[in-house]
C-alpha atoms as a PDB file:
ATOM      1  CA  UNK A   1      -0.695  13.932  -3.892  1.00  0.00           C
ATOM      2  CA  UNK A   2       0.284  12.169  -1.072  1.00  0.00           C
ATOM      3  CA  UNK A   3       2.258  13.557   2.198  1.00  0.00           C
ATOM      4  CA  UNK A   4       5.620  13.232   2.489  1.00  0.00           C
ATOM      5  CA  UNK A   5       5.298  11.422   6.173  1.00  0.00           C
ATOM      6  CA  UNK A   6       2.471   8.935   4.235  1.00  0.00           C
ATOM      7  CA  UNK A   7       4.596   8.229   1.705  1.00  0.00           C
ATOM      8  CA  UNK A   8       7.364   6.992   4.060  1.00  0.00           C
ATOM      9  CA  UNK A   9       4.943   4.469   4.959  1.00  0.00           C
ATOM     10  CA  UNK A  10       4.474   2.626   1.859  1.00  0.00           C
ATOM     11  CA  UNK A  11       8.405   2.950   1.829  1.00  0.00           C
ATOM     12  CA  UNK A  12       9.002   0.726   4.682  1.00  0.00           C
ATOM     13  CA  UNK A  13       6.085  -1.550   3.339  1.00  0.00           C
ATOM     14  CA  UNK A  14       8.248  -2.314   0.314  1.00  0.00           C
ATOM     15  CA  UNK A  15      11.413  -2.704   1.898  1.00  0.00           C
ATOM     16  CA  UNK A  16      10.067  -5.703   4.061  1.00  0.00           C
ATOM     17  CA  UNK A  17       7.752  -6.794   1.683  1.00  0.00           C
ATOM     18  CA  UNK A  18       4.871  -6.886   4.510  1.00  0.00           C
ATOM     19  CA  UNK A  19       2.000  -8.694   3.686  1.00  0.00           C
ATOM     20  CA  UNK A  20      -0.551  -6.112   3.482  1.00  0.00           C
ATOM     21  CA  UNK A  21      -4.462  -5.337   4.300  1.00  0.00           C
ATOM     22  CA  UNK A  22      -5.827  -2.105   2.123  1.00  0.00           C
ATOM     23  CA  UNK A  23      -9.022  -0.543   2.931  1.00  0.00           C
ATOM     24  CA  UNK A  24      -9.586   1.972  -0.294  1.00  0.00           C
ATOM     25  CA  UNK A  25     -11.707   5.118  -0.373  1.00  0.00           C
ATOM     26  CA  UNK A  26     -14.693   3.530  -2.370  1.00  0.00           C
ATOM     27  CA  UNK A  27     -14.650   0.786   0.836  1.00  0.00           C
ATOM     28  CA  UNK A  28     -13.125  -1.937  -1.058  1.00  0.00           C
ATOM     29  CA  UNK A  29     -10.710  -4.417   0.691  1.00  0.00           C
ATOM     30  CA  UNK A  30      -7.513  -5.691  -1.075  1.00  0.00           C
ATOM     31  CA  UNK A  31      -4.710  -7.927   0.635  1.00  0.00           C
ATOM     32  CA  UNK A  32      -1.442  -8.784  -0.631  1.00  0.00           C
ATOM     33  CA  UNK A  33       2.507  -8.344  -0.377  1.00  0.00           C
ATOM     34  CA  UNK A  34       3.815  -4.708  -1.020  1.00  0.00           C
ATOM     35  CA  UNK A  35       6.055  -4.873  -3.583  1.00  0.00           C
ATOM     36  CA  UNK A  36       7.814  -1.941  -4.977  1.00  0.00           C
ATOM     37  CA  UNK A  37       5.903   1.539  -6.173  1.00  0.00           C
ATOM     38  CA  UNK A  38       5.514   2.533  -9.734  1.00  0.00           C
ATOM     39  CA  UNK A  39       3.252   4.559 -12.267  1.00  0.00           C
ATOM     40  CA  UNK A  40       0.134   3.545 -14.178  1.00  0.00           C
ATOM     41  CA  UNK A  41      -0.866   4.341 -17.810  1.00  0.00           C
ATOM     42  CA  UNK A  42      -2.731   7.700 -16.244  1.00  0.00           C
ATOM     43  CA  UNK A  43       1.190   8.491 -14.934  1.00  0.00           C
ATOM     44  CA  UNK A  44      -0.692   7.846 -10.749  1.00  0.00           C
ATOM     45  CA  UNK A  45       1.875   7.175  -8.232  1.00  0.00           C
ATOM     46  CA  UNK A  46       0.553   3.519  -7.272  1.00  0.00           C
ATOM     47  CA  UNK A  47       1.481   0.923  -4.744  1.00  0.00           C
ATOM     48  CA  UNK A  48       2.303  -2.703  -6.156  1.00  0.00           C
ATOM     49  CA  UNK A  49       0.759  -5.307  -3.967  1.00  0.00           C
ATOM     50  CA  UNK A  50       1.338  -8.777  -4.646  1.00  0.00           C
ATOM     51  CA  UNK A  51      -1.491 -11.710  -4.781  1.00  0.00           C
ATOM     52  CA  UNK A  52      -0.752 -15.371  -5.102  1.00  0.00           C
ATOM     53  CA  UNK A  53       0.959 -14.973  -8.700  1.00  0.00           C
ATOM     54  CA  UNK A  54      -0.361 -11.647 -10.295  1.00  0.00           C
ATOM     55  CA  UNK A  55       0.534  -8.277  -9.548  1.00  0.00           C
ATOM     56  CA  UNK A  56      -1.866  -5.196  -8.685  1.00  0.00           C
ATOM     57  CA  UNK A  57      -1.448  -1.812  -9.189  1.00  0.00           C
ATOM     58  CA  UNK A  58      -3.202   0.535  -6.063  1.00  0.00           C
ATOM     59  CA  UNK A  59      -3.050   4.397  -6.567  1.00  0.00           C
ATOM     60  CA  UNK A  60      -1.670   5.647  -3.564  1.00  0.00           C
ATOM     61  CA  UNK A  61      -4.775   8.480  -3.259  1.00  0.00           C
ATOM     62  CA  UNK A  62      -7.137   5.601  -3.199  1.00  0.00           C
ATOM     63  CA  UNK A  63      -5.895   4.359   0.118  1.00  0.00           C
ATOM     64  CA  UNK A  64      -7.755   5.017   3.127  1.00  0.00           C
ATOM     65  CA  UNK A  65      -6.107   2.244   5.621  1.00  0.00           C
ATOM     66  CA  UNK A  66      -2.799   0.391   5.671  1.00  0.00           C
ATOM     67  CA  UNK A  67      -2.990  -2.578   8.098  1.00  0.00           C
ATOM     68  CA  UNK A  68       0.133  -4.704   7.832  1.00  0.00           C
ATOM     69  CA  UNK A  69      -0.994  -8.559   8.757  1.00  0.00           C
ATOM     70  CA  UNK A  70       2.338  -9.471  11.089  1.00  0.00           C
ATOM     71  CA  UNK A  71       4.131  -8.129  13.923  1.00  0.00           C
ATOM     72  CA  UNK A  72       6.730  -5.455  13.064  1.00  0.00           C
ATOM     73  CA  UNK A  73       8.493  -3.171  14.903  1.00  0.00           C
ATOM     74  CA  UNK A  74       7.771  -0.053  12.099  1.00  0.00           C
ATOM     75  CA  UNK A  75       4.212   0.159  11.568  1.00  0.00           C
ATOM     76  CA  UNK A  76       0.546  -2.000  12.235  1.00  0.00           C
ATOM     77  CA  UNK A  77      -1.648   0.173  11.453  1.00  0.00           C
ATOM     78  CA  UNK A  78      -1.484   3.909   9.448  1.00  0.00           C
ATOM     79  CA  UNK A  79      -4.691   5.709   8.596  1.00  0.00           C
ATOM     80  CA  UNK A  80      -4.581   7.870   5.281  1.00  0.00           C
ATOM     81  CA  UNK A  81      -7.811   9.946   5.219  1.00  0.00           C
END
């Protein structure tokens, strides 16, 4: 389960619809526009990213890094284990 102060994170994220670099756990990179938050099959809190015209579910405990790709006054960079 993710912390409370983490989870605030991926709330701003959506709000501006930021475009998005995710480093996962397993090492994997995904980029794309944060989109909203919702639950998979498996009921996992997961962040919805955003690439060209498809959607992709990322569960939130598989995050490592958030890097958002612009200049924002909220967040660059937030490190999640």
């Amino acid at each position: 389960m993710l912390k409370c102060d983490l989870h605030d994170y991926i709330e701003i994220v959506c709000l501006y619809h930021y475009p998005l670099q995710l480093t996962l756990s397993s090492g994997a990179v995904l980029t794309g526009t944060a989109v909203t938050t919702r639950y998979n099959d498996q009921r996992q809190e997961c962040l919805v990213i955003k690439q060209n015209a498809s959607e992709q579910l990322v569960v939130l405990d598989d995050i490592a890094l958030l890097e958002v790709t612009v200049a924002n006054p909220h967040l660059q960079q937030v490190r999640f284990k």
